[in-house]
C-alpha atoms as a PDB file:
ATOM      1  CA  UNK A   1       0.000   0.000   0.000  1.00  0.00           C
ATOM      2  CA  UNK A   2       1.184   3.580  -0.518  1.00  0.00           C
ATOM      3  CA  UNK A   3       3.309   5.643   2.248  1.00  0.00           C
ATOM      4  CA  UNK A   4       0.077   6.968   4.773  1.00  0.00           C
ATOM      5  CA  UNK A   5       1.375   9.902   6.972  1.00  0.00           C
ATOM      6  CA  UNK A   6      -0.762  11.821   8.666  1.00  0.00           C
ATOM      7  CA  UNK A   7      -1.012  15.464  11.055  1.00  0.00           C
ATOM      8  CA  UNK A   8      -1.318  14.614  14.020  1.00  0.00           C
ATOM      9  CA  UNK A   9      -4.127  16.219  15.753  1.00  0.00           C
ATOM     10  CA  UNK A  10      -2.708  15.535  19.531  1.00  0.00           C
ATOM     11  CA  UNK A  11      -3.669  13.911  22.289  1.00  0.00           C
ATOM     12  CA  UNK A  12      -7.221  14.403  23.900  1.00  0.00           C
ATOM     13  CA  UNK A  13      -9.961  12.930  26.622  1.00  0.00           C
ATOM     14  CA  UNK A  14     -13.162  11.227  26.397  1.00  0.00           C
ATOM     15  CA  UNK A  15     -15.969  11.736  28.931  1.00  0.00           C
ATOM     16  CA  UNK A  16     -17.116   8.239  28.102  1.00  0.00           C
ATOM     17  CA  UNK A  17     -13.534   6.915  28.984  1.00  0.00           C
ATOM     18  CA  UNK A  18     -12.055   8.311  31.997  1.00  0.00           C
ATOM     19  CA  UNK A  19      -8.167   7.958  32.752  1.00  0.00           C
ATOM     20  CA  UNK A  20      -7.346   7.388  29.550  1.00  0.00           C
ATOM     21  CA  UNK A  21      -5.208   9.497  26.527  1.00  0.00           C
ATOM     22  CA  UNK A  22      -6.434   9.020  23.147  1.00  0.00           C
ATOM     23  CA  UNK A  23      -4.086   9.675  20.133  1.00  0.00           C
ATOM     24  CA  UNK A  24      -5.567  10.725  16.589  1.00  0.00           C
ATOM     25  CA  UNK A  25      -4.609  12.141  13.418  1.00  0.00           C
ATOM     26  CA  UNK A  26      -5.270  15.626  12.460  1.00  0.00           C
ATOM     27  CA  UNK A  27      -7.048  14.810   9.500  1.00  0.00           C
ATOM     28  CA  UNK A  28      -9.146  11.896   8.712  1.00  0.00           C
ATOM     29  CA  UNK A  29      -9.278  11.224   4.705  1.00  0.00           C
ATOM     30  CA  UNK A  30     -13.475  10.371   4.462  1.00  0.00           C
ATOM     31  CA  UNK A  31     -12.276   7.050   3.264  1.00  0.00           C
ATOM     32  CA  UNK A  32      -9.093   5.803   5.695  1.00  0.00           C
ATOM     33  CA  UNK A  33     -10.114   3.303   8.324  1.00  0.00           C
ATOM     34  CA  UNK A  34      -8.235   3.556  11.440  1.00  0.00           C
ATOM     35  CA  UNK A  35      -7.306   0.159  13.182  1.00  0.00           C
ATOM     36  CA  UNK A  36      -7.073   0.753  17.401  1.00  0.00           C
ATOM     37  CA  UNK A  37      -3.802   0.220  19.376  1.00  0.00           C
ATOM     38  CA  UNK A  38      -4.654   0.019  23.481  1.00  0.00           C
ATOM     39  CA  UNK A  39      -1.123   0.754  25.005  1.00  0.00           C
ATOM     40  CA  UNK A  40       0.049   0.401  29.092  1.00  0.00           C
ATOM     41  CA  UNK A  41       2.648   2.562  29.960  1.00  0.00           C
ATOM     42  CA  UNK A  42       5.938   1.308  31.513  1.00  0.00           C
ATOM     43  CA  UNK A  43       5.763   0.796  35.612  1.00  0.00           C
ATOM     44  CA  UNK A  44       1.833   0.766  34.888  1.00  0.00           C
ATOM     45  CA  UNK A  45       2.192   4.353  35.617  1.00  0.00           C
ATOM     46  CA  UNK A  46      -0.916   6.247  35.314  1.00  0.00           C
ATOM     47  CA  UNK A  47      -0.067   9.148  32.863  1.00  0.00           C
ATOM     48  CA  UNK A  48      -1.287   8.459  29.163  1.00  0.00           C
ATOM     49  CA  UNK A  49       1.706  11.027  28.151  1.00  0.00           C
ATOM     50  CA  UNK A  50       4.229   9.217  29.520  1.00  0.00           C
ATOM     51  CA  UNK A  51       5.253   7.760  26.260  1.00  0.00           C
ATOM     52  CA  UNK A  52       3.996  10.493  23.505  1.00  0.00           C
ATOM     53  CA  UNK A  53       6.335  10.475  21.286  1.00  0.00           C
ATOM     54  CA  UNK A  54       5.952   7.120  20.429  1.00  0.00           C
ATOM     55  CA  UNK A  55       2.020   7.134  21.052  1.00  0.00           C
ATOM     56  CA  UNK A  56       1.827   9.891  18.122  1.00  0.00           C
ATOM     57  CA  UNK A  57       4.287   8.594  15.997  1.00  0.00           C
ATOM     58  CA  UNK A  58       2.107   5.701  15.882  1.00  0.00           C
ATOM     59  CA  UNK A  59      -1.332   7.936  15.421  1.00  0.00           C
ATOM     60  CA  UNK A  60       0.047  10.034  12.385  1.00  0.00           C
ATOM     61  CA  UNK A  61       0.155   6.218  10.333  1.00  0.00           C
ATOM     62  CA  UNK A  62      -3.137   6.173  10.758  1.00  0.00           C
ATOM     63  CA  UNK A  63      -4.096   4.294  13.731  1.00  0.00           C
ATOM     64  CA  UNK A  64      -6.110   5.532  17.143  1.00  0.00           C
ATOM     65  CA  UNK A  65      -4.355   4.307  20.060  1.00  0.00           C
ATOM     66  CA  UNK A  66      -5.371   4.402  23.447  1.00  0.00           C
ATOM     67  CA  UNK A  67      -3.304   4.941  26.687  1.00  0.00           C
ATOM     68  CA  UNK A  68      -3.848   3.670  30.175  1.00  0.00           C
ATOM     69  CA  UNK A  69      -4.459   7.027  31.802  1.00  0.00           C
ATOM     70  CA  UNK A  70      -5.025  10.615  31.956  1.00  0.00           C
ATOM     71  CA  UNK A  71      -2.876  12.579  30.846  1.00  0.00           C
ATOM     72  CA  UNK A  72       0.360  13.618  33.079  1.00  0.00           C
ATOM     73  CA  UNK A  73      -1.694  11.345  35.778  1.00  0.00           C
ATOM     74  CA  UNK A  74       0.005   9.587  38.371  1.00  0.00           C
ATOM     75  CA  UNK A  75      -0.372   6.564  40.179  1.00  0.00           C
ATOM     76  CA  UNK A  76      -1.252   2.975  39.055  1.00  0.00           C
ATOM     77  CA  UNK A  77      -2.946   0.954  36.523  1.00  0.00           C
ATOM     78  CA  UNK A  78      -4.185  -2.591  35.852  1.00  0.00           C
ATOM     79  CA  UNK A  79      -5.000  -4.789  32.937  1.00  0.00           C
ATOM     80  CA  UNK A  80      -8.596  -3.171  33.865  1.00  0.00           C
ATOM     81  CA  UNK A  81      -8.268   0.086  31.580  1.00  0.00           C
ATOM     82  CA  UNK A  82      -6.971  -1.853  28.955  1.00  0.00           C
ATOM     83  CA  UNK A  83     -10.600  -3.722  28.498  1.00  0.00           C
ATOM     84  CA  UNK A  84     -11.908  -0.597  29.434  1.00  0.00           C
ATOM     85  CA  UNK A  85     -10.264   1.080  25.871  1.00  0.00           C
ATOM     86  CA  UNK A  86     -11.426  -2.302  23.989  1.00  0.00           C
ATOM     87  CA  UNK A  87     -14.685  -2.103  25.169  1.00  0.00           C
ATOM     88  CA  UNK A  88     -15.338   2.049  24.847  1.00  0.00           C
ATOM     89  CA  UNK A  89     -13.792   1.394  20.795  1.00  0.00           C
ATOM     90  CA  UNK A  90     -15.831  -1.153  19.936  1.00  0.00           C
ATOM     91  CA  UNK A  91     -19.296   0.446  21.510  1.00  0.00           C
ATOM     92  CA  UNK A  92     -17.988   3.613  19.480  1.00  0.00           C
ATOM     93  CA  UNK A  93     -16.419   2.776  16.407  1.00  0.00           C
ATOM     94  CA  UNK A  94     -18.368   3.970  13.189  1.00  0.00           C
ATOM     95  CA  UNK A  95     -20.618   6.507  15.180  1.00  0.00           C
ATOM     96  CA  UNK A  96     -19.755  10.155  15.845  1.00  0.00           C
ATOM     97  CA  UNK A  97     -16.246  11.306  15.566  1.00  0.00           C
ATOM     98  CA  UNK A  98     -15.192   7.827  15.721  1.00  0.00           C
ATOM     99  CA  UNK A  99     -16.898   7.163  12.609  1.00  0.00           C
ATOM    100  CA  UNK A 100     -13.958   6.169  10.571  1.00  0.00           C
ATOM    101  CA  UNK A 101     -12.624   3.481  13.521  1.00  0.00           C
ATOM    102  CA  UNK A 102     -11.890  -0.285  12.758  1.00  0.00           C
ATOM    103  CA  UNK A 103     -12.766  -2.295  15.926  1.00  0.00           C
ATOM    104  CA  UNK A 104     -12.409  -5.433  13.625  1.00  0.00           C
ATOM    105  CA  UNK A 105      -8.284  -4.835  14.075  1.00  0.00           C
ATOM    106  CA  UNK A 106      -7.196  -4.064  17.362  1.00  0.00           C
ATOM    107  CA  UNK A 107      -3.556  -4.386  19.179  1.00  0.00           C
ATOM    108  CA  UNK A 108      -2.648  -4.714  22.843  1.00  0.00           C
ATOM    109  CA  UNK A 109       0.819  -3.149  23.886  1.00  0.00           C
ATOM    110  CA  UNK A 110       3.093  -2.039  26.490  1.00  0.00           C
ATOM    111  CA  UNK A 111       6.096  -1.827  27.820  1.00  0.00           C
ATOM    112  CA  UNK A 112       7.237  -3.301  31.024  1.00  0.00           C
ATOM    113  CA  UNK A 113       4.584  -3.480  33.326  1.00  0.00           C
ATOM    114  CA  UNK A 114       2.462  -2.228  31.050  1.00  0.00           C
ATOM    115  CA  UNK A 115       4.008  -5.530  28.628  1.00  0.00           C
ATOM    116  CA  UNK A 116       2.445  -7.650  31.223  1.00  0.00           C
ATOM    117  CA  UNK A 117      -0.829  -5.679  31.261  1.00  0.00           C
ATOM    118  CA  UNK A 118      -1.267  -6.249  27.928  1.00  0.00           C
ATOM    119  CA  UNK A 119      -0.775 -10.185  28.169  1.00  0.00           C
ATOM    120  CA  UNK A 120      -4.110  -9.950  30.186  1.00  0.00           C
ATOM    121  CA  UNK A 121      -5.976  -9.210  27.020  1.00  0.00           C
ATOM    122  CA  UNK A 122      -5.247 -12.561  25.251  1.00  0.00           C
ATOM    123  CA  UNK A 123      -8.272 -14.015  26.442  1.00  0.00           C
ATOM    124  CA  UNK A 124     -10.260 -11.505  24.615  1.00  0.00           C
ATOM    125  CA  UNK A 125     -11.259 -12.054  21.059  1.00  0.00           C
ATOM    126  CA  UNK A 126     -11.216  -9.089  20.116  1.00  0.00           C
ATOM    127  CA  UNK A 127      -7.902  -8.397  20.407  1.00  0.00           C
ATOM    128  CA  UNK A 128      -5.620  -9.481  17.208  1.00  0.00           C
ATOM    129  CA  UNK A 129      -1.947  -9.055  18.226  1.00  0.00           C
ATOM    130  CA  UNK A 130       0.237  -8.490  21.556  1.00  0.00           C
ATOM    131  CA  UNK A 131       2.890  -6.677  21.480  1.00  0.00           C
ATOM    132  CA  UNK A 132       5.517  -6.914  24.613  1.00  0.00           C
ATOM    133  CA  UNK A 133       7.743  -4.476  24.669  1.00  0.00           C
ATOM    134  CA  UNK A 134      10.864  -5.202  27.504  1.00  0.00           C
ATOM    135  CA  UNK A 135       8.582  -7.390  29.390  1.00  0.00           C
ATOM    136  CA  UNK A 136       7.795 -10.877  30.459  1.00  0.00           C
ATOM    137  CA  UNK A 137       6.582 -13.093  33.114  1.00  0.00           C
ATOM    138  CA  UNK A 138       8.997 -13.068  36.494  1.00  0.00           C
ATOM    139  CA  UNK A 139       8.992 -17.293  36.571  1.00  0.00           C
ATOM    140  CA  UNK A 140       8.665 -20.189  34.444  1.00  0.00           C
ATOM    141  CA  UNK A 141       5.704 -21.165  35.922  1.00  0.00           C
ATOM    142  CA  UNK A 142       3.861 -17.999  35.145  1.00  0.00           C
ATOM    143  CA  UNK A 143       5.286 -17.736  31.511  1.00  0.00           C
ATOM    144  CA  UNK A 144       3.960 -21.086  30.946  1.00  0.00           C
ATOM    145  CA  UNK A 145       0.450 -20.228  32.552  1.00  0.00           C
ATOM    146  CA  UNK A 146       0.489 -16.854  30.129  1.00  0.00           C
ATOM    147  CA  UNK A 147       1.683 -18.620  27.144  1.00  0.00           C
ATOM    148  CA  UNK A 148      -1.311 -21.045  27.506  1.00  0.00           C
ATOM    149  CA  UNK A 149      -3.841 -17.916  26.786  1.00  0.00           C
ATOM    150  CA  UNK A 150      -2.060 -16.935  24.301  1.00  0.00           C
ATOM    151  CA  UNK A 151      -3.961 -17.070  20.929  1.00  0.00           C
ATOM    152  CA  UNK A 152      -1.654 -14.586  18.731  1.00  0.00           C
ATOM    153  CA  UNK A 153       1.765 -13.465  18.702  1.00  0.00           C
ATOM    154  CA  UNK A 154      11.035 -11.364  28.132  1.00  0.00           C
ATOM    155  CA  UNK A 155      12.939 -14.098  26.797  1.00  0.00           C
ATOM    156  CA  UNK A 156      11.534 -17.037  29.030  1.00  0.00           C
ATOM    157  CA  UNK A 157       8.178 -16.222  27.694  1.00  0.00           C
ATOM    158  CA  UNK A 158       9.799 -16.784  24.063  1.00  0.00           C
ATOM    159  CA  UNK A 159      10.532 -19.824  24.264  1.00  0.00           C
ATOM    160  CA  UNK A 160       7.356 -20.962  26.050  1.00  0.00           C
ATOM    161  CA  UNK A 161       5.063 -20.232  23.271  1.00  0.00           C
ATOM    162  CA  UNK A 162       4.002 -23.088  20.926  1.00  0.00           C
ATOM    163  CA  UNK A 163       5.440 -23.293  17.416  1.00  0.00           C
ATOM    164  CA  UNK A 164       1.807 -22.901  16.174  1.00  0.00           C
ATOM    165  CA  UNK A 165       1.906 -19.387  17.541  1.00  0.00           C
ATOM    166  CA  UNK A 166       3.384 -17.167  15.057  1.00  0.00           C
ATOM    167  CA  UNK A 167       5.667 -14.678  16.922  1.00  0.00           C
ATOM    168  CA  UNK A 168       9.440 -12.334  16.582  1.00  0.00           C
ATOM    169  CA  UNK A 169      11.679 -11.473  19.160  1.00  0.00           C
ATOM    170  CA  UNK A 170      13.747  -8.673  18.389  1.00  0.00           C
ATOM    171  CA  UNK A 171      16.727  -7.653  20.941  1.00  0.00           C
ATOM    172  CA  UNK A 172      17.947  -3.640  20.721  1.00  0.00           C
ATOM    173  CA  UNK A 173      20.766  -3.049  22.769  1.00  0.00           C
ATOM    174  CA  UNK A 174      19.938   0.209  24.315  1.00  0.00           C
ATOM    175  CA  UNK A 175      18.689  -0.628  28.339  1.00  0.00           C
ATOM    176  CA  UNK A 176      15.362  -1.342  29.497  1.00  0.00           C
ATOM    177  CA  UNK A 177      13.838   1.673  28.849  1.00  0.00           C
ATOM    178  CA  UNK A 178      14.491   1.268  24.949  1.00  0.00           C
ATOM    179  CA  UNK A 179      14.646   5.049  23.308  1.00  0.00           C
ATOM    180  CA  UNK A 180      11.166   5.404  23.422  1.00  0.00           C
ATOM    181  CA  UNK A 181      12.030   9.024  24.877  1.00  0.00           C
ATOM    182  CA  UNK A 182      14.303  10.155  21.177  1.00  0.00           C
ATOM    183  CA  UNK A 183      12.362  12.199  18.378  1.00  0.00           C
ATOM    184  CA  UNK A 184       9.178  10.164  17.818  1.00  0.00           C
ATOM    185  CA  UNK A 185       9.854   7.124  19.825  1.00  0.00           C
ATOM    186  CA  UNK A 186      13.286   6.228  18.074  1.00  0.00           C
ATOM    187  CA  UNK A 187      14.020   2.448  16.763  1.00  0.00           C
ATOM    188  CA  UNK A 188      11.615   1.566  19.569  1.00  0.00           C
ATOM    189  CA  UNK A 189       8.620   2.945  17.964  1.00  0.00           C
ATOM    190  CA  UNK A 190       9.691   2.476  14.421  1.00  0.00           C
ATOM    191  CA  UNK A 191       9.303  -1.469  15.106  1.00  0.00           C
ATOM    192  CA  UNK A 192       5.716  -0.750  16.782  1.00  0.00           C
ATOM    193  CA  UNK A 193       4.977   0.877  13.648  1.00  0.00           C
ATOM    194  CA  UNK A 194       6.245  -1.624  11.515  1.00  0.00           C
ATOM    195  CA  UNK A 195       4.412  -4.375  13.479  1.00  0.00           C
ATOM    196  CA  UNK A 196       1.134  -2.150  13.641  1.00  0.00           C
ATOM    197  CA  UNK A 197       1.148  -1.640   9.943  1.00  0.00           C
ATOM    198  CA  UNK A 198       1.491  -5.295   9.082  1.00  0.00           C
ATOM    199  CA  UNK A 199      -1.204  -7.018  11.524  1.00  0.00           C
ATOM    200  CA  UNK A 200      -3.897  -3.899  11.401  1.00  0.00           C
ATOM    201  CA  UNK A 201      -3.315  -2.522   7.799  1.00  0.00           C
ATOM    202  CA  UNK A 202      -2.276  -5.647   6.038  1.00  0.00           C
ATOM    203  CA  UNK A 203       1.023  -3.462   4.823  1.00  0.00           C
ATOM    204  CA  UNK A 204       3.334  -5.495   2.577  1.00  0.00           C
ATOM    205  CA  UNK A 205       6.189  -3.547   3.070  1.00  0.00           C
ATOM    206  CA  UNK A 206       5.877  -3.631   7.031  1.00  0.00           C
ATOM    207  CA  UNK A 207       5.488  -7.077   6.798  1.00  0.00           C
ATOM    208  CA  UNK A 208       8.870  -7.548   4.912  1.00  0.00           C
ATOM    209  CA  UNK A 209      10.490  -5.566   8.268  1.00  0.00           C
ATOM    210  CA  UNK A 210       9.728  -8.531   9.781  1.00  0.00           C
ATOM    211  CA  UNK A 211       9.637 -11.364   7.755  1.00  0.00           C
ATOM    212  CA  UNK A 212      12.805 -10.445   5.754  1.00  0.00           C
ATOM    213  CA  UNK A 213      15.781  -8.769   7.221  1.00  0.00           C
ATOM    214  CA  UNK A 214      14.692  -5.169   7.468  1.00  0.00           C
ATOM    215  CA  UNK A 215      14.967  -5.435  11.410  1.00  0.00           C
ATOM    216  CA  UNK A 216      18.579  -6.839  11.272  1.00  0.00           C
ATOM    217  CA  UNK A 217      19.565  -4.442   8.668  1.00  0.00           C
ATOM    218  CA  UNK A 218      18.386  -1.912  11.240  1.00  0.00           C
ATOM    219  CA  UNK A 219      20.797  -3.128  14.050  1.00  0.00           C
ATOM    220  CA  UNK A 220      18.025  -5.556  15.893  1.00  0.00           C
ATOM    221  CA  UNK A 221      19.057  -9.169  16.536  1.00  0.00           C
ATOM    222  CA  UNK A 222      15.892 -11.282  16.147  1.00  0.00           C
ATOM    223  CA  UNK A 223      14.084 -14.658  16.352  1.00  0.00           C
ATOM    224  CA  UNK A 224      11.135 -15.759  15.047  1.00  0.00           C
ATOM    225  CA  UNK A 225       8.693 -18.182  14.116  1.00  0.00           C
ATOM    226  CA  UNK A 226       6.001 -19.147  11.831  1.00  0.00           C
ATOM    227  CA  UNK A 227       5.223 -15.787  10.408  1.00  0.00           C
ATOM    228  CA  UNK A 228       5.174 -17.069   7.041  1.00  0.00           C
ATOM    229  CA  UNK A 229       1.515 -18.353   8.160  1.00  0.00           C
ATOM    230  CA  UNK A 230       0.400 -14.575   8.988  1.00  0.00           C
ATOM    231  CA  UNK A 231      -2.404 -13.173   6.751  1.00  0.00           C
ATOM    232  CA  UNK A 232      -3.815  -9.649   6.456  1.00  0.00           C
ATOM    233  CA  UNK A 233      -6.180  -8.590   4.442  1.00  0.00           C
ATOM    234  CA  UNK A 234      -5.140  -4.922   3.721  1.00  0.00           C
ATOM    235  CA  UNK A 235      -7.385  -1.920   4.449  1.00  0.00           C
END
């Protein structure tokens, strides 16, 4: 599909969905669907700005994405907000201003704690793809009880999944916190874009990132499994 870049319109509230941030272009062509990306912050920390510049990066391709959240909150969060996003999207999606939403492709995401929130929404059907960004379960026994869940795509947690489940692991050697805080998320978010484009647009050329060696080319050492059995049926 052709190169989609969008304004992005910032982040705003909903009073249907409090303590949340929601992310959305500027300007929605009349045509462009938008898939939905629910995101938990890192520390399950309670501010849905905490990781903007990835967060909008991610909006201006095209996508809504929710944070756990208010913005510059504080305090905790739980897996709880996460099925609160899913379930405010999908009420909402093709009404109002979120007429031109795609509840039919949604992502679960975070980093960290936030990883480990999102691992809590593989029981949900809705949800298409997990992304876990510098996360995982703290023993083998709960990596193996979180695998089991696990109906779509920390190291441990790797190697647990069935080799039915398709899935990449790509190691970045910049720390824990990744360089989610450099100009638009840095490699970080360019690999959440990548990924988001792929499973919720059905982008060829995102896919290849993955599939191909775009991701070592870009300084990532990877595994990965099965992908070759991934269809998307563009948008």
């Amino acid at each position: 599909m052709p190169c989609l870049i969008l304004a992005f319109l910032g982040y705003s509230t909903d009073p249907g969905l409090t303590g949340h941030t929601i992310y959305l272009p500027k300007e929605i062509p009349a045509d462009l669907k938008l898939p939905v990306l629910v995101w938990g912050n890192g520390a399950c920390l309670s501010d849905g700005t905490s990781f903007d510049q990835a967060l909008t990066e991610w909006a201006s391709h095209g996508f809504i994405v929710i944070a756990n959240g208010e913005p510059g909150g504080s305090g905790q969060t739980t897996s709880k907000l996460l099925f609160q996003s899913i379930d405010f999207i999908t009420q909402n999606a093709g009404k109002g201003k979120h007429a031109n939403v795609d509840a039919s492709r949604i992502a679960a995401a975070g980093q960290s704690c936030g990883g480990l929130e999102a691992y809590e929404t593989a029981t949900d059907a809705r949800v298409k793809a997990i992304g876990i960004f510098n996360s995982g379960e703290f023993s083998d026994s709960a990596s193996r009880e979180t695998i089991a869940t696990l109906k779509q795509p920390g190291e441990r947690d790797y190697k647990n999944l069935p080799s039915n489940i398709p899935s990449w692991k790509g190691n970045l050697d910049v720390g824990h916190m990744a360089n989610w805080r450099e100009t638009d998320g840095g490699k970080f978010a360019v690999s959440g874009t990548n990924w988001l484009k792929w499973l919720l647009r059905g982008d060829a050329q995102a896919a290849e990132w993955f599939t191909g060696n775009g991701a070592q080319q870009a300084g990532w050492q990877v595994e990965k499994k099965g992908l070759e059995g991934i269809q998307v049926i563009p948008i």
